[in-house]
PDB file of N, CA and C in Angstrom:
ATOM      1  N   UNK A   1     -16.744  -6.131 -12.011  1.00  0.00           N
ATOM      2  CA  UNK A   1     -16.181  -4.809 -12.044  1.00  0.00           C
ATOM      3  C   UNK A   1     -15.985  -4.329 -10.605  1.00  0.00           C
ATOM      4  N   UNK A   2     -14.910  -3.767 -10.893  1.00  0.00           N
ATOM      5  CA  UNK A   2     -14.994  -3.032  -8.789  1.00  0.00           C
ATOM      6  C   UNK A   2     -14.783  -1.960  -9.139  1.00  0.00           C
ATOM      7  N   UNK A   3     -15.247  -1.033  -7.708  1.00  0.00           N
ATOM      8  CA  UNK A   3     -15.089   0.484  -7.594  1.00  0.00           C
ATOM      9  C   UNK A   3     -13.526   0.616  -7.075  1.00  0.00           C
ATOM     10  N   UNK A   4     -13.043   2.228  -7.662  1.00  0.00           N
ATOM     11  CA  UNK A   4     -11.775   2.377  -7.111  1.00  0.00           C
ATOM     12  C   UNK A   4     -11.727   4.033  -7.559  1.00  0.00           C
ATOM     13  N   UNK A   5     -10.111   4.100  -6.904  1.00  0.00           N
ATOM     14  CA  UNK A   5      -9.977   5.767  -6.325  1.00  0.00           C
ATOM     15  C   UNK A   5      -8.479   6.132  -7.404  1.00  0.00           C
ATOM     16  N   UNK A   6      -8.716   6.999  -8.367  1.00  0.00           N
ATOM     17  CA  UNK A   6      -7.228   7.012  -9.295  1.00  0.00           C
ATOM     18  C   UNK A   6      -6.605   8.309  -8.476  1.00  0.00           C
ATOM     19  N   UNK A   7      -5.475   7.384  -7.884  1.00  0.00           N
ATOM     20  CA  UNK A   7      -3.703   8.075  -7.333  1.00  0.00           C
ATOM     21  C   UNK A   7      -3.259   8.705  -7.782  1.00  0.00           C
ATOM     22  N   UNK A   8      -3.080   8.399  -9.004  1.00  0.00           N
ATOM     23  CA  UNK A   8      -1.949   8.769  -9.981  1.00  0.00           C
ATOM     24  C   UNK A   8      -2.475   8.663 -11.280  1.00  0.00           C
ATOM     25  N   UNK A   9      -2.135   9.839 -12.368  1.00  0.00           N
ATOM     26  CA  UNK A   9      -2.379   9.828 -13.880  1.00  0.00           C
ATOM     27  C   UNK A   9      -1.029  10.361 -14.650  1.00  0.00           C
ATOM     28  N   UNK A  10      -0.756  10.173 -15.768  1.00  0.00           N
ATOM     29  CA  UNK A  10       0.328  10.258 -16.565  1.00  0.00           C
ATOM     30  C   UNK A  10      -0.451  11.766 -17.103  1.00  0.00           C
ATOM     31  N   UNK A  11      -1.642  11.999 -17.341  1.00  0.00           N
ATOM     32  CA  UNK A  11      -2.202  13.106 -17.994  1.00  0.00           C
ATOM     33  C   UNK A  11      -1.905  14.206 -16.703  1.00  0.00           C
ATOM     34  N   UNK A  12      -1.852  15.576 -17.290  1.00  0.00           N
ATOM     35  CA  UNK A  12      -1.655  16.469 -16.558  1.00  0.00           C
ATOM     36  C   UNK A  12      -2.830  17.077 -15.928  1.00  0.00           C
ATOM     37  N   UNK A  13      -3.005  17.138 -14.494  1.00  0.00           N
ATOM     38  CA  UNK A  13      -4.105  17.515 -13.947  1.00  0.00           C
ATOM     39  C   UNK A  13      -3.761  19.078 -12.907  1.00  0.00           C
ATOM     40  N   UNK A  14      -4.936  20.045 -13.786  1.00  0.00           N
ATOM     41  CA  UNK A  14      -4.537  21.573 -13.021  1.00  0.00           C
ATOM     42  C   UNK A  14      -4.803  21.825 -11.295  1.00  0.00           C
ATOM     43  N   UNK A  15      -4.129  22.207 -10.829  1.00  0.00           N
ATOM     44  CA  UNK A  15      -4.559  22.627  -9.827  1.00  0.00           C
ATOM     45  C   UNK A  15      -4.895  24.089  -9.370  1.00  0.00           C
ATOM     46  N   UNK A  16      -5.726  23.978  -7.827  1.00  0.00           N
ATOM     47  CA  UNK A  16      -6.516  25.429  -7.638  1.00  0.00           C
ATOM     48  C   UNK A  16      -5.758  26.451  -8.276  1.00  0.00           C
ATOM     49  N   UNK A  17      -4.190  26.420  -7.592  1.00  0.00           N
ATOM     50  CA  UNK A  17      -3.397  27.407  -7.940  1.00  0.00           C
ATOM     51  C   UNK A  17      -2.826  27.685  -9.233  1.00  0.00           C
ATOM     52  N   UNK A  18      -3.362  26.986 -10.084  1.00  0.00           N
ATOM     53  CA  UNK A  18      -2.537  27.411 -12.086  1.00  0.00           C
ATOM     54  C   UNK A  18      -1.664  26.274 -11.929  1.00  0.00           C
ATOM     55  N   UNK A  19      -1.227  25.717 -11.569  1.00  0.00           N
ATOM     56  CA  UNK A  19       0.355  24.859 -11.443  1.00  0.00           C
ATOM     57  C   UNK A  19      -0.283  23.488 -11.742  1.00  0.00           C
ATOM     58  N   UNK A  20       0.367  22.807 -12.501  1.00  0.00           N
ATOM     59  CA  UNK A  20      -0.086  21.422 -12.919  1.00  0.00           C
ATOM     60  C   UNK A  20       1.209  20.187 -12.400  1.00  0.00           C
ATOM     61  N   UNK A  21       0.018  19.690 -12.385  1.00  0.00           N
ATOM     62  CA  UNK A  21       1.013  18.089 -11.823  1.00  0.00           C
ATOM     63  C   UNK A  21       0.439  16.708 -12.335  1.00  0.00           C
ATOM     64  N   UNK A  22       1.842  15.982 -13.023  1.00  0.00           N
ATOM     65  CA  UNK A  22       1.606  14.322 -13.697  1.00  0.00           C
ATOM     66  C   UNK A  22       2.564  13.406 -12.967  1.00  0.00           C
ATOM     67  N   UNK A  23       2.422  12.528 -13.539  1.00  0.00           N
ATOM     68  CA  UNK A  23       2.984  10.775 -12.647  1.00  0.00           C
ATOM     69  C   UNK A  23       3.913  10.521 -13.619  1.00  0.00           C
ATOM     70  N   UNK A  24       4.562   9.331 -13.147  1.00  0.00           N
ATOM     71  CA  UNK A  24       5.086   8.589 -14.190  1.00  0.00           C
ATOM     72  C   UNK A  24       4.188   7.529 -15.073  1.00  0.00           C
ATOM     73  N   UNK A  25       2.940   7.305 -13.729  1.00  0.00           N
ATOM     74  CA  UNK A  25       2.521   5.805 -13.981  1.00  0.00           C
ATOM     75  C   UNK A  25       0.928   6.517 -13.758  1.00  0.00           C
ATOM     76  N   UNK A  26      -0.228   5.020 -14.024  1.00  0.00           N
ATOM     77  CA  UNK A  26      -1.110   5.161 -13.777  1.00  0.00           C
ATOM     78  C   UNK A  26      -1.863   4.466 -12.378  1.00  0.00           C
ATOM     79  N   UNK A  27      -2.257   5.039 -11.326  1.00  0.00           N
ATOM     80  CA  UNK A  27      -2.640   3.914 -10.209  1.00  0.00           C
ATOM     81  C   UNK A  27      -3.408   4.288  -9.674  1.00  0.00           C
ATOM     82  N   UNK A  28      -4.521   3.257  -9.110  1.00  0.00           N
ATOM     83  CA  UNK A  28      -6.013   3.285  -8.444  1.00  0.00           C
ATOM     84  C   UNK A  28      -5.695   2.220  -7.441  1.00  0.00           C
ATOM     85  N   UNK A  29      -6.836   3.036  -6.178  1.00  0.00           N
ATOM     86  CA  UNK A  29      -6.613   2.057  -5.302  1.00  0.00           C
ATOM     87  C   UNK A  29      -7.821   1.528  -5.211  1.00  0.00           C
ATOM     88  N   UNK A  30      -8.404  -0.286  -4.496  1.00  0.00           N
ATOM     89  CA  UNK A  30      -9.416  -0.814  -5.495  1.00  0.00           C
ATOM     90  C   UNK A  30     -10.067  -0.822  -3.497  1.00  0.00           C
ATOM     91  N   UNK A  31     -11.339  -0.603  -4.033  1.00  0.00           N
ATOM     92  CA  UNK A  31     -12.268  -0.540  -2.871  1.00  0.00           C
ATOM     93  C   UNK A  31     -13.582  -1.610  -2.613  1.00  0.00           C
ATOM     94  N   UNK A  32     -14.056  -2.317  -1.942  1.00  0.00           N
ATOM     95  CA  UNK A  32     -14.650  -3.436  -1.482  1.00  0.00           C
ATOM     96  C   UNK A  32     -16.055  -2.300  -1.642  1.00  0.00           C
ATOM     97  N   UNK A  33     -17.066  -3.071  -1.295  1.00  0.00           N
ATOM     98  CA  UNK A  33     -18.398  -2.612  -1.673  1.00  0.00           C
ATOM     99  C   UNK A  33     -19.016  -1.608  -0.678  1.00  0.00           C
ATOM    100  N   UNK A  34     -18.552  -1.854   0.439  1.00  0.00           N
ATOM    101  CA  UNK A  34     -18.244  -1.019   1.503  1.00  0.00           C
ATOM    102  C   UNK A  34     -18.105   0.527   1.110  1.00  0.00           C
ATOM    103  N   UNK A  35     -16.668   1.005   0.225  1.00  0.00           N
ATOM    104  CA  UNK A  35     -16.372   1.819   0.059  1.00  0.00           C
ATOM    105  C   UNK A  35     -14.471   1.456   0.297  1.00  0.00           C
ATOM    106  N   UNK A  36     -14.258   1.236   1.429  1.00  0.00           N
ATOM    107  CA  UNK A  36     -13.016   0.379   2.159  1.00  0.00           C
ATOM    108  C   UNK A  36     -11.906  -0.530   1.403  1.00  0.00           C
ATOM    109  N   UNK A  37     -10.994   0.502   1.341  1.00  0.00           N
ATOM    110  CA  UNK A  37      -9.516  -0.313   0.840  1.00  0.00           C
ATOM    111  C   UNK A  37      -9.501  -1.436   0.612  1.00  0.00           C
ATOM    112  N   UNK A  38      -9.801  -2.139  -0.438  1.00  0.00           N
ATOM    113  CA  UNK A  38      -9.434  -3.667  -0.403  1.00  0.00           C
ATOM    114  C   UNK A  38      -7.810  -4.384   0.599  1.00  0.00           C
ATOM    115  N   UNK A  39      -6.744  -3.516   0.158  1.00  0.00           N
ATOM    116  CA  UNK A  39      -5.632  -3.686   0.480  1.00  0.00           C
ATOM    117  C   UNK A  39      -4.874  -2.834   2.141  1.00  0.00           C
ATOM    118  N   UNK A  40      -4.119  -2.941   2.373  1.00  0.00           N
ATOM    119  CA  UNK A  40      -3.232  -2.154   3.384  1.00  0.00           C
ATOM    120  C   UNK A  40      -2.317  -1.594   3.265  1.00  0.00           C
ATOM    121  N   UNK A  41      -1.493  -1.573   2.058  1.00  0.00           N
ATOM    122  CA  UNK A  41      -0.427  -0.673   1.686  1.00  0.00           C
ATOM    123  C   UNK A  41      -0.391  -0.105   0.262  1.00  0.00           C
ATOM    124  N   UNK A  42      -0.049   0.957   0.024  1.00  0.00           N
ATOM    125  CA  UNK A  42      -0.019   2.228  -1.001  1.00  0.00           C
ATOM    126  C   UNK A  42       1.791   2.408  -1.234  1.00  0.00           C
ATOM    127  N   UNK A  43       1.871   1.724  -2.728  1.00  0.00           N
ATOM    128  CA  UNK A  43       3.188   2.388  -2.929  1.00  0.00           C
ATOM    129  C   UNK A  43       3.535   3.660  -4.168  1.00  0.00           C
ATOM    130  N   UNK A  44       4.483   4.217  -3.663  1.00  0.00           N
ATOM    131  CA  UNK A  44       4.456   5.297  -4.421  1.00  0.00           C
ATOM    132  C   UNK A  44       4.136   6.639  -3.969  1.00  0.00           C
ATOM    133  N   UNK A  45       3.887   7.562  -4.672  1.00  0.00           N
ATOM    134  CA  UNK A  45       3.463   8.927  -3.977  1.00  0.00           C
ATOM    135  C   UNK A  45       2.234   8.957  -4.455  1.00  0.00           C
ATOM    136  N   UNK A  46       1.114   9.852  -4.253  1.00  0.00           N
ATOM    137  CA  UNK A  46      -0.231  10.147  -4.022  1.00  0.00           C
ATOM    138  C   UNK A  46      -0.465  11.560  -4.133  1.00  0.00           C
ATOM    139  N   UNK A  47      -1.414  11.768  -5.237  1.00  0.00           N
ATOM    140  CA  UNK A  47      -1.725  13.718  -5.076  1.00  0.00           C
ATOM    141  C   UNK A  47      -2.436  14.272  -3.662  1.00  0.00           C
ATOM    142  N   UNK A  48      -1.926  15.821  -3.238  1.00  0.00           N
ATOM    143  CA  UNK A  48      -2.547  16.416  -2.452  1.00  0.00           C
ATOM    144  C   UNK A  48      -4.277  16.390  -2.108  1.00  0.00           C
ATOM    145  N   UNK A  49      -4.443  16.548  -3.386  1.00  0.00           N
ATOM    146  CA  UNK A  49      -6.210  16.158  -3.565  1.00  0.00           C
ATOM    147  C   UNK A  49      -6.675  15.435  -2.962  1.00  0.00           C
ATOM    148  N   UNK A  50      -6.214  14.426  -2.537  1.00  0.00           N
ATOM    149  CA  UNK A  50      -6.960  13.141  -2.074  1.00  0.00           C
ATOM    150  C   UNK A  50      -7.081  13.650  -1.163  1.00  0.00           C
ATOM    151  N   UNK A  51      -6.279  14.665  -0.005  1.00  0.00           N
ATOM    152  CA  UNK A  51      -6.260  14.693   1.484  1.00  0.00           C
ATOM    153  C   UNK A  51      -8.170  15.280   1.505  1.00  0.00           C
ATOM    154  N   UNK A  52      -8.751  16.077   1.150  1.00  0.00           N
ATOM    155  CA  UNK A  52     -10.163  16.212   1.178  1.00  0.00           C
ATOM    156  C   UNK A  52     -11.205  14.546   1.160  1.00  0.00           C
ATOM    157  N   UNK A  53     -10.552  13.665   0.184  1.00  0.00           N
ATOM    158  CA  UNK A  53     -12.182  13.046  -0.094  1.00  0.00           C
ATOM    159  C   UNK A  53     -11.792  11.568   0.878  1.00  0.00           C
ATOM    160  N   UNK A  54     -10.454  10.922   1.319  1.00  0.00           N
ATOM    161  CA  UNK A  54     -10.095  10.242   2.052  1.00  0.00           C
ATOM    162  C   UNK A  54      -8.798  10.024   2.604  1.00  0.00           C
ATOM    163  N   UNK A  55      -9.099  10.200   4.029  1.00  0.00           N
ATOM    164  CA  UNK A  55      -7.468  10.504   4.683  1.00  0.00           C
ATOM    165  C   UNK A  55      -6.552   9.180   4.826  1.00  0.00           C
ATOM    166  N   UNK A  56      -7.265   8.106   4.760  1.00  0.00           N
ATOM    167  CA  UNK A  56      -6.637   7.002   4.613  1.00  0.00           C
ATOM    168  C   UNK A  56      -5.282   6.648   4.069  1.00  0.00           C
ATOM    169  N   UNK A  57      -6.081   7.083   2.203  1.00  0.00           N
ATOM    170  CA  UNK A  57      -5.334   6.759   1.704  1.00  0.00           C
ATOM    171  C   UNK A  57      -3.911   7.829   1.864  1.00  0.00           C
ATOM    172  N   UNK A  58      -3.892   8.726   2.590  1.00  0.00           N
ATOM    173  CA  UNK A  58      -2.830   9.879   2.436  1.00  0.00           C
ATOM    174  C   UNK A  58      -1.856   9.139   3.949  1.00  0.00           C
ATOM    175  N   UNK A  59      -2.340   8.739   4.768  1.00  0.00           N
ATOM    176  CA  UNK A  59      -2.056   7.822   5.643  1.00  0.00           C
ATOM    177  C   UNK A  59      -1.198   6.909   5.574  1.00  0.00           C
ATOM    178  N   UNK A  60      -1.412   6.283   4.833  1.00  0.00           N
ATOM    179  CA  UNK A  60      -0.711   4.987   4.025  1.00  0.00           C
ATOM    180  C   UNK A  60       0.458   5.054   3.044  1.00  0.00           C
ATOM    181  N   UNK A  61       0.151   6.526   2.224  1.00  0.00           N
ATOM    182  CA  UNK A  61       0.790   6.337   1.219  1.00  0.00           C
ATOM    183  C   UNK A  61       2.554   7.406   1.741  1.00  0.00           C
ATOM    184  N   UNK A  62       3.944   6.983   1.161  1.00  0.00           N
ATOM    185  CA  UNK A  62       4.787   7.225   1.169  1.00  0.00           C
ATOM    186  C   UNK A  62       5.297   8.689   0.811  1.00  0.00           C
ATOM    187  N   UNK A  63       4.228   9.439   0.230  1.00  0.00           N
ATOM    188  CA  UNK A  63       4.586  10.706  -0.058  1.00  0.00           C
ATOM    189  C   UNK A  63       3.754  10.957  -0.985  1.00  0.00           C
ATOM    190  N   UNK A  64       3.384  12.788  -0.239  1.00  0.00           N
ATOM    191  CA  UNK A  64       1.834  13.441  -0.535  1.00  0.00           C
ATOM    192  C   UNK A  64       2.339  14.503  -1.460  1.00  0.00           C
ATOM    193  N   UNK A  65       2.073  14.734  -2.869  1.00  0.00           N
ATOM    194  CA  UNK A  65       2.789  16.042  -3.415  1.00  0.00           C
ATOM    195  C   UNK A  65       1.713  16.485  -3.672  1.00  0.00           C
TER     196      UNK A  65
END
């Protein structure tokens, strides 16, 4: 089993402000035991949220909504 970080959900997730936001798709990014990106590139867009718990992945990825 490995640890990992979900990107993206098809389910609708609320935000602070009342306003909700979904994906098309479902995607996690998969992390070594470390904690640490298995991989080096992120495709797709990525929720705002993430920018708090790791900047990495907001780094990497092609577009932050």
């Amino acid at each position: 089993m490995s640890k990992a970080i979900v990107v993206r959900t098809k389910k609708e997730v609320r935000r602070q402000d009342g306003s909700y936001i979904r994906f098309d798709d479902n995607a996690v990014v998969l992390l070594n035991n470390t904690g640490e990106m298995r991989g080096t590139r992120i495709f797709g867009p990525v929720a705002r949220e993430l920018r708090d718990k790791n900047m990495k992945i907001i780094s990497l990825a092609p577009e932050v909504l």
